[in-house]
C-alpha atoms as a PDB file:
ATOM      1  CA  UNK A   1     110.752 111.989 181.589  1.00  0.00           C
ATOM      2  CA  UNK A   2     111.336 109.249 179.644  1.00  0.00           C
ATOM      3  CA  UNK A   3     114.595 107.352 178.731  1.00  0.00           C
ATOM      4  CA  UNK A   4     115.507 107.435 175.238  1.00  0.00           C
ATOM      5  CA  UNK A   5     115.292 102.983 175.357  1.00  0.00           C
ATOM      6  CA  UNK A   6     111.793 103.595 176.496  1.00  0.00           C
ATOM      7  CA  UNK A   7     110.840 105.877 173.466  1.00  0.00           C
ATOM      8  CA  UNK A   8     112.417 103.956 170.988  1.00  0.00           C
ATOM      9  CA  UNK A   9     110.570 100.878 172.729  1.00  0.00           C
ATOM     10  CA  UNK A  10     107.448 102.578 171.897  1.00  0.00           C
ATOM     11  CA  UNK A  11     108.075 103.577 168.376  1.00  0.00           C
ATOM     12  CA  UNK A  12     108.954  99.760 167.668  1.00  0.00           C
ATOM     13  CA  UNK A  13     105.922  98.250 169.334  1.00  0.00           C
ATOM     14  CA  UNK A  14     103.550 100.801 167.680  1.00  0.00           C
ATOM     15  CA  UNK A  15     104.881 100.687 164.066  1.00  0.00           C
ATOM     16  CA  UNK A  16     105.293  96.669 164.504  1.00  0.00           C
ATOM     17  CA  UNK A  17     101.473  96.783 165.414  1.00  0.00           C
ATOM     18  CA  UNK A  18     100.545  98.599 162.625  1.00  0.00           C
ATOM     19  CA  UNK A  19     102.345  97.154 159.897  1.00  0.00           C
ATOM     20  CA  UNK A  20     100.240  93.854 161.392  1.00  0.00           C
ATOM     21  CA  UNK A  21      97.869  95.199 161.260  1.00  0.00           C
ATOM     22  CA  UNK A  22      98.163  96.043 157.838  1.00  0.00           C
ATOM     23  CA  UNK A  23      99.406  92.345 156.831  1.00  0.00           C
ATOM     24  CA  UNK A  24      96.333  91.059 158.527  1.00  0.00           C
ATOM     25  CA  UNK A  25      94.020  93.567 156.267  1.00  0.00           C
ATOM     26  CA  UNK A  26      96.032  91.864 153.286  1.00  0.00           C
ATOM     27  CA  UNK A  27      97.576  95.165 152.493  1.00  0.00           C
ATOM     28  CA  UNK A  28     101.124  94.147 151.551  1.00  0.00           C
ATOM     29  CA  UNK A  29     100.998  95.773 147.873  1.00  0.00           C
ATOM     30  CA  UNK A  30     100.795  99.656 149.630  1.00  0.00           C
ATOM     31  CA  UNK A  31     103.733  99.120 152.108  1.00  0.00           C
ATOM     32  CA  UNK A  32     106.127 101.641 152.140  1.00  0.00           C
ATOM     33  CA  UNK A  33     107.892 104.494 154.330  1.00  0.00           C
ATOM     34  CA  UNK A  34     105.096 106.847 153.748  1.00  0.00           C
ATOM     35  CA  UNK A  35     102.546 104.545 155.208  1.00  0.00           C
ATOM     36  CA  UNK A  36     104.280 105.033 158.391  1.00  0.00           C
ATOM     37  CA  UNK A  37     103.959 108.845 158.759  1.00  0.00           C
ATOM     38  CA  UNK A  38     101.004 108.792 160.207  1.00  0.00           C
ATOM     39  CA  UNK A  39     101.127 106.516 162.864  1.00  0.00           C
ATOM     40  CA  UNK A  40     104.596 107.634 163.869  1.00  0.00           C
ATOM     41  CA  UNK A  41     103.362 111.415 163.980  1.00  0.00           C
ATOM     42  CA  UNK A  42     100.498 109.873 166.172  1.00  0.00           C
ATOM     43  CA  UNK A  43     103.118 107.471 168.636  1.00  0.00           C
ATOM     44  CA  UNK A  44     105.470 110.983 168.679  1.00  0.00           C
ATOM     45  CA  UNK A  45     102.265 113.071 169.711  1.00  0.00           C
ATOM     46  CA  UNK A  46     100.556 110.972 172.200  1.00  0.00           C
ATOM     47  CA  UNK A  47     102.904 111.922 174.808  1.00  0.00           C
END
């Protein structure tokens, strides 16, 4: 099981990377909490 510092470790790293991700892509204009969704549901599934 993992401690709750290690799961909120996670969640940081993997919505930091994507919202680089995004920046890189030149995506700035369609930022916003809804963006996120998806690749938190996908960092809350994985394990």
């Amino acid at each position: 099981m993992s401690s709750p510092e290690d799961v909120f470790f996670r969640i940081q790293r993997g919505l930091a990377g994507y919202i680089s991700y995004l920046a890189a892509c030149e995506m700035n204009p369609a930022f916003s909490e809804y963006v996120l969704y998806e690749p938190a549901l996908r960092i809350f599934t994985a394990r």
